[in-house]
Every structure is written in C-alpha cells, then in structure tokens.
Protein backbone atom coordinates (compact mmCIF):
# COMPACT_ATOMS: atom_id res chain seq x y z
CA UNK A 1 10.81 -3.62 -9.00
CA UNK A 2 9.89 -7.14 -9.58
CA UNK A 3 6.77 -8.71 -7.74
CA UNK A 4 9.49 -10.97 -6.00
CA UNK A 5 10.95 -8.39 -4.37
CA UNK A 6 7.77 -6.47 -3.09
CA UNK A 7 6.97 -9.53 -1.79
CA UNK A 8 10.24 -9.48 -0.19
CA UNK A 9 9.19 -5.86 1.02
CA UNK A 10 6.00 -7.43 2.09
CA UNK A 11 7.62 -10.02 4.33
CA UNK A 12 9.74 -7.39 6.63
CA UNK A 13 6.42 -5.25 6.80
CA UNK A 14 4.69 -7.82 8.40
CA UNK A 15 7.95 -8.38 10.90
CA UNK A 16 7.59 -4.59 11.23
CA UNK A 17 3.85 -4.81 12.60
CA UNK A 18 4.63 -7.94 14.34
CA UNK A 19 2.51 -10.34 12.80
CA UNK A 20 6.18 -12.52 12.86
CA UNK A 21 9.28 -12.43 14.56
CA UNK A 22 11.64 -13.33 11.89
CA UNK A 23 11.47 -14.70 7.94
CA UNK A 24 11.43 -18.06 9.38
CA UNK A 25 8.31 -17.33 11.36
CA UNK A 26 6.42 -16.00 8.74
CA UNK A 27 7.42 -19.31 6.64
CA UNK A 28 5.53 -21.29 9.55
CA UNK A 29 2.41 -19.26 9.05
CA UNK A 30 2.23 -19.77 5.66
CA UNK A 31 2.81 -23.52 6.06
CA UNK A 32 6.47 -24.04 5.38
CA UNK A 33 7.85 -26.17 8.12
CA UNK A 34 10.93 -26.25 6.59
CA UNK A 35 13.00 -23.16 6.05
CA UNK A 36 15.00 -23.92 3.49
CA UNK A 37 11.70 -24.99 1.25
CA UNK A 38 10.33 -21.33 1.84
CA UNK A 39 13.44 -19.73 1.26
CA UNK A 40 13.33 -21.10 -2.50
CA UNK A 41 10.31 -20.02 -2.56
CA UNK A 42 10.66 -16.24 -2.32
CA UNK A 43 14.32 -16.13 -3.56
CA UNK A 44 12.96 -17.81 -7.11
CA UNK A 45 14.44 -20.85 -6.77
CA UNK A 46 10.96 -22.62 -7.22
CA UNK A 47 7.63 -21.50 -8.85
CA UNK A 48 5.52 -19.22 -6.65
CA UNK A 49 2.44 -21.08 -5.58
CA UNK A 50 -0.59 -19.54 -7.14
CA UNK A 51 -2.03 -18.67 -4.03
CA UNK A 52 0.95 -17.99 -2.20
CA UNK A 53 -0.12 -13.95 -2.33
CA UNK A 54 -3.65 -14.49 -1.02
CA UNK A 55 -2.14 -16.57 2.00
CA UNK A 56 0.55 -13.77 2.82
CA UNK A 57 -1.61 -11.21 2.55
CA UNK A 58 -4.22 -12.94 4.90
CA UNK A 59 -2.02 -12.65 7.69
CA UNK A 60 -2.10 -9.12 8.07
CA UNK A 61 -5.32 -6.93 6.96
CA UNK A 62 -2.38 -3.68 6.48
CA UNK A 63 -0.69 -5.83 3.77
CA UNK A 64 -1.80 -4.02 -0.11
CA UNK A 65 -2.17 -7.46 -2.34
CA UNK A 66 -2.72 -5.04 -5.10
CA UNK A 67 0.64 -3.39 -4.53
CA UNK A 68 2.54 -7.11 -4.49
CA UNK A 69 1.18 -7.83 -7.75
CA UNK A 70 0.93 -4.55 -9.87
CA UNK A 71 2.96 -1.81 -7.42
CA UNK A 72 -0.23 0.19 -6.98
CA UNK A 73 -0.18 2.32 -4.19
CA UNK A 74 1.70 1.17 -1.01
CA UNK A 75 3.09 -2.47 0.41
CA UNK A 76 0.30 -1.03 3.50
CA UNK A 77 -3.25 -0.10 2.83
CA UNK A 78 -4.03 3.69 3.73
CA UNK A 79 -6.70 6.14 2.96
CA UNK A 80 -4.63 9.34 1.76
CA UNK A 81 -3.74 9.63 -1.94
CA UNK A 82 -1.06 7.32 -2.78
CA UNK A 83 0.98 9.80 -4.55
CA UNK A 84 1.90 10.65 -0.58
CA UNK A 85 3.24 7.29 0.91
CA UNK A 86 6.22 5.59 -1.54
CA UNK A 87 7.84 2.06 0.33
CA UNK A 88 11.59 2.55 -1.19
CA UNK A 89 14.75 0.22 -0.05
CA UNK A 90 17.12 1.25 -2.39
CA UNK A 91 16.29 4.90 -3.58
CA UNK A 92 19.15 7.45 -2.67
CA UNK A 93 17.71 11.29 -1.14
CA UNK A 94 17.27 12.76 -4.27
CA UNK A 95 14.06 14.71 -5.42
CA UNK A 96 11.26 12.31 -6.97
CA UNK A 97 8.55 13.55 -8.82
CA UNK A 98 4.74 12.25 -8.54
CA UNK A 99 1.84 11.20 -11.39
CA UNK A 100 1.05 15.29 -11.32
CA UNK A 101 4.63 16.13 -11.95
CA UNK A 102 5.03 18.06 -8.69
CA UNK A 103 8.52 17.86 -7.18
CA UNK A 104 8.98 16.55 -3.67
CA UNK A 105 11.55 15.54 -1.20
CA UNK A 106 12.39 12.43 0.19
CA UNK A 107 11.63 11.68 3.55
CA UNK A 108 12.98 8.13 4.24
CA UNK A 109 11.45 6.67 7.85
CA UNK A 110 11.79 3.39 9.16
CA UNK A 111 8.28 1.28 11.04
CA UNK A 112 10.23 0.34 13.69
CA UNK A 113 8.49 -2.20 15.94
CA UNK A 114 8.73 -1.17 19.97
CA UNK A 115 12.04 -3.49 20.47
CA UNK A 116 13.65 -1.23 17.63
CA UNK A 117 12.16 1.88 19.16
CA UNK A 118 13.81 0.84 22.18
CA UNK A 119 17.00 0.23 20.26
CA UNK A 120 16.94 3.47 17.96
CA UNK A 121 15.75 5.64 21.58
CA UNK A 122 19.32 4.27 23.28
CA UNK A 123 21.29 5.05 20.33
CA UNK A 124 21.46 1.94 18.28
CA UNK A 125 20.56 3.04 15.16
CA UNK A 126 21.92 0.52 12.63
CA UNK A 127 19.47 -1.84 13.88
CA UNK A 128 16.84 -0.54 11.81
CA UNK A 129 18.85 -1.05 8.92
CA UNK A 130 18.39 -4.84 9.61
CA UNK A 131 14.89 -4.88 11.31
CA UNK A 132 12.43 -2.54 9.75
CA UNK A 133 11.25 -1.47 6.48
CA UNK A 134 12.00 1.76 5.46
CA UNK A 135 9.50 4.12 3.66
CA UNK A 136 9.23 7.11 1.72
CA UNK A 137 6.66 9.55 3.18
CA UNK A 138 7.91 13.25 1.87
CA UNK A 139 5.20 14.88 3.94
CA UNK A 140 7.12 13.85 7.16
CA UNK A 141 9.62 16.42 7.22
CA UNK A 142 11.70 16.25 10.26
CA UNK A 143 10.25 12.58 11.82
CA UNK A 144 13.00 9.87 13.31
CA UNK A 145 10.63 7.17 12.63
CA UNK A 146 7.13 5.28 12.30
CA UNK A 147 5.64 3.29 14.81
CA UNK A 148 2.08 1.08 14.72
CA UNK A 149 -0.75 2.37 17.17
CA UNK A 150 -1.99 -0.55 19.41
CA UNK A 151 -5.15 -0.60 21.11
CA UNK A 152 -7.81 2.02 21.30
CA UNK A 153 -6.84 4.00 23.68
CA UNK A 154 -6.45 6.91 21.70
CA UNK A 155 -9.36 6.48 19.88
CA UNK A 156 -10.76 8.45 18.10
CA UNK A 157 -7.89 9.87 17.42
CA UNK A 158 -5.78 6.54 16.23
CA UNK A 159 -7.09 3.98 15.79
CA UNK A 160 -5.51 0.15 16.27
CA UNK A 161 -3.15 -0.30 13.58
CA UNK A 162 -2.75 3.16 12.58
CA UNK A 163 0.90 3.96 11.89
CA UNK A 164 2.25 7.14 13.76
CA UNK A 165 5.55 9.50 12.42
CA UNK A 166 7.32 10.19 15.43
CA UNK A 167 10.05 12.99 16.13
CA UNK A 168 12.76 11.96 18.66
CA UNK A 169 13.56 14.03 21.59
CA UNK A 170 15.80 14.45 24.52
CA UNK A 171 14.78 13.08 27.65
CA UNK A 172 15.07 16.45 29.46
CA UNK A 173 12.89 17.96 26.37
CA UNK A 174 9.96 20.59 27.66
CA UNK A 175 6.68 19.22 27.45
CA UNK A 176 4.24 21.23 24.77
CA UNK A 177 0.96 20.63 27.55
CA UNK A 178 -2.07 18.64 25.79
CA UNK A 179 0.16 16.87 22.77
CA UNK A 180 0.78 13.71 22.35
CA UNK A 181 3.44 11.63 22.66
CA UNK A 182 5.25 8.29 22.17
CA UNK A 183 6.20 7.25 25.95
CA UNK A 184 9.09 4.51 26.45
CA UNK A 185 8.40 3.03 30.06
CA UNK A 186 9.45 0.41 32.11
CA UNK A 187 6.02 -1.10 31.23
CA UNK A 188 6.23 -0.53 27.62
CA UNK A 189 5.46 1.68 24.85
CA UNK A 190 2.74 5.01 25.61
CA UNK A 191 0.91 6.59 22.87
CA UNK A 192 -0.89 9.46 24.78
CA UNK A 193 -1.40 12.98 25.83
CA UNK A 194 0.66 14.66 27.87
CA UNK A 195 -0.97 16.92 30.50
CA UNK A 196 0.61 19.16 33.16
CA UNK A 197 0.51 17.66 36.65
CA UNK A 198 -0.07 19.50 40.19
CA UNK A 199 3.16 18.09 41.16
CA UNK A 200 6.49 18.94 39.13
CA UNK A 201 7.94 15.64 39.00
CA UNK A 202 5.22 14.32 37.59
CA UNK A 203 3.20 14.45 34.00
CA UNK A 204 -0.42 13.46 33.69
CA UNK A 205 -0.61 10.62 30.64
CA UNK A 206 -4.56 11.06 29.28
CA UNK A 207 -6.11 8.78 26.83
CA UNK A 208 -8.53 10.22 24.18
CA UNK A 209 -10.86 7.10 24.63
CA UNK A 210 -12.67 8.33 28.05
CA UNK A 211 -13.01 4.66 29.23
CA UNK A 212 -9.60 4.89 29.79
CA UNK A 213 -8.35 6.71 33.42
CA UNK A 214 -5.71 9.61 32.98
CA UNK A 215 -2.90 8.75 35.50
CA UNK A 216 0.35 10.14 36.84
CA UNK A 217 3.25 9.27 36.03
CA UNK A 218 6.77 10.23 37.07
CA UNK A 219 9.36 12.07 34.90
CA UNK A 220 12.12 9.65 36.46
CA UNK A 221 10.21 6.68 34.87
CA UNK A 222 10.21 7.94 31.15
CA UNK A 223 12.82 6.18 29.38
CA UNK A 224 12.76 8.01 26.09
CA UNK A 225 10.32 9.89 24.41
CA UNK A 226 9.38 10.95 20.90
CA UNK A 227 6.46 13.55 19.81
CA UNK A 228 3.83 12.43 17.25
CA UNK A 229 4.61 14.60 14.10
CA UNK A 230 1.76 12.98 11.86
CA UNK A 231 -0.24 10.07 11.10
CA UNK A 232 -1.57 7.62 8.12
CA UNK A 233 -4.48 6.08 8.75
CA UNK A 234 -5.15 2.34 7.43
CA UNK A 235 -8.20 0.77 6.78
C-alpha cells in the first residue's frame, strides 16, 4: 500500500469520527477552498505538500501519522499490540498471519458514524460500503460494527473517543441485566448500562460516571439496539 492511499484511508477515518462530513470538507480544513485543487492533491496529480501529513493529522488526535508514512501500526492510535488491529479495504476473508507467525481470522468491521448506525440498524447495509472505513480486528468475532464513544459518561469505563465493537440485535432481544449497550433513541445514540426497572415496560439506562443520573426509559422508545462485544482504547 502506497502512502497515497493510507492517506486516502486516513481521509474516510476522519469522516468516520466526524471530524468532516465529506472529502470536500476535510479539503476546507486543510485549506483547500477549491475542490478540485485538493482532489489533485491526494489523487497524485500534484506534489504532496511537505507538510500536508502534519496538517491532516492535526485535525484529529486518533489519526497514526506514523502509520501514513511508514504503515506502522494502525491509520488510529490505540494502546493494544498492533499485531491485533489491521485497517484493510481490499483484503478478501482469508486467514492472515501476524509478525509471530500465529494464524488468525479475519474479522472485517466497519466505524460507522451514528447516521450509518442508524442506516445499518434499519437495514441499509450497503451504506457502509460508501461511508465508513472498514477494519480488520480478528479478535472481534461475531461484532456488526464499530462505533466512537462520545462523552464521559461511561467513564471510566470508555473513555471519549474510544471506539466500541458492537453486536446487532433484535429489537425484541432479552436484556442480559447490568451490560451495556449501544441505545438508538429518538434523542440519539446511548452508550450505557442496562438495568432492570420496577416497571416492565421500562429499562433503567445507568452511566458508569456517577455525576451522571440513571433514568428510565421506555422499551417503546428504543429504536434499535446493539450489545458492546469489546473495546480499543485510543490514546
């Protein structure tokens, strides 16, 4: 893989956590008011600016400068070894082997942002294919997806920008009491614990960060629902 194209990787990881809506938008951060100027730019068209790394790399902390330039590691910063997180586009499922020669399966997830979620939760699937990055995690083993942690209200649990692999599940699922989950509401994306409530209809959503209230919420008001299968946390 050429450093082109992780930067090309790098660009629809930063869509992924938000930092920009499109390609476009991410030109405008980095100065290019004209589209078509930063499209040469990271299709080869033109010379890379010699600082044009540092600059996209600024705008999000998650973004690995050292994988753009060498492909050490990950396209986002973690703590775990980095034999256990892979960023792949174009791999196939096969088996893949690490540095220590030990043979593991491929476990492509997308980092969907919480429109995608949304998407992927109702059935639209093949947006991912055009709106995330997809990544190669072989400890995941049965996860739909990644999402980003925001806020601290699971902390210290996750933390803000941690990323989450999350299992999808029916709407009608059975709750396991006391683990958490990834809540689709009417006001947005939960990441929180679900607790059993004195009334049926209900669940009690509790935070891990005690400055945050548990509260009640109805079973009629979750839209979709995933469980949190595992977790890599970023520096």
């Amino acid at each position: 893989m050429t450093e082109l194209q992780r930067i090309k990787i790098a660009l629809k990881a930063l869509i992924s956590l938000g930092t920009a809506k499109n390609q476009e938008e991410v030109g405008k951060l980095l100065g290019y008011t004209n589209k078509s100027s930063f499209s040469q730019v990271i299709n080869g068209l033109v010379n890379l600016p010699v600082d044009f790394i540092d600059r996209l790399c600024s705008l999000n902390s998650m973004i690995n400068k050292n994988w753009i330039k060498n492909g050490t590691g990950n396209v986002l910063k973690n703590t775990h070894n980095t034999n256990q997180v892979y960023t792949e586009e174009i791999f196939s499922n096969k088996t893949i082997t690490n540095k220590n020669n030990d043979h593991l399966t491929k476990q492509n997830l997308f980092l969907l942002s919480a429109d995608a979620m949304i998407e992927y939760n109702s059935g639209n699937k093949e947006i991912i294919e055009h709106n995330a990055t997809k990544f190669l995690i072989p400890t995941f083993k049965g996860s739909d997806y990644l999402i980003t942690v925001i806020g601290s209200s699971m902390y210290p649990k996750y933390n803000n920008g941690d990323i989450v692999a999350c299992k999808h599940l029916s709407i009608n699922t059975f709750f396991q009491w006391n683990k958490v989950y990834v809540v689709n509401t009417e006001q947005g994306i939960l990441v929180k614990r679900i607790c059993k409530s004195e009334n049926d209809d209900f669940v009690k959503i509790v935070s891990d960060n005690k400055d945050y209230e548990p509260f009640e919420l109805a079973k009629s008001d979750i839209l979709s629902i995933a469980i949190v299968t595992g977790v890599i946390r970023l520096e």
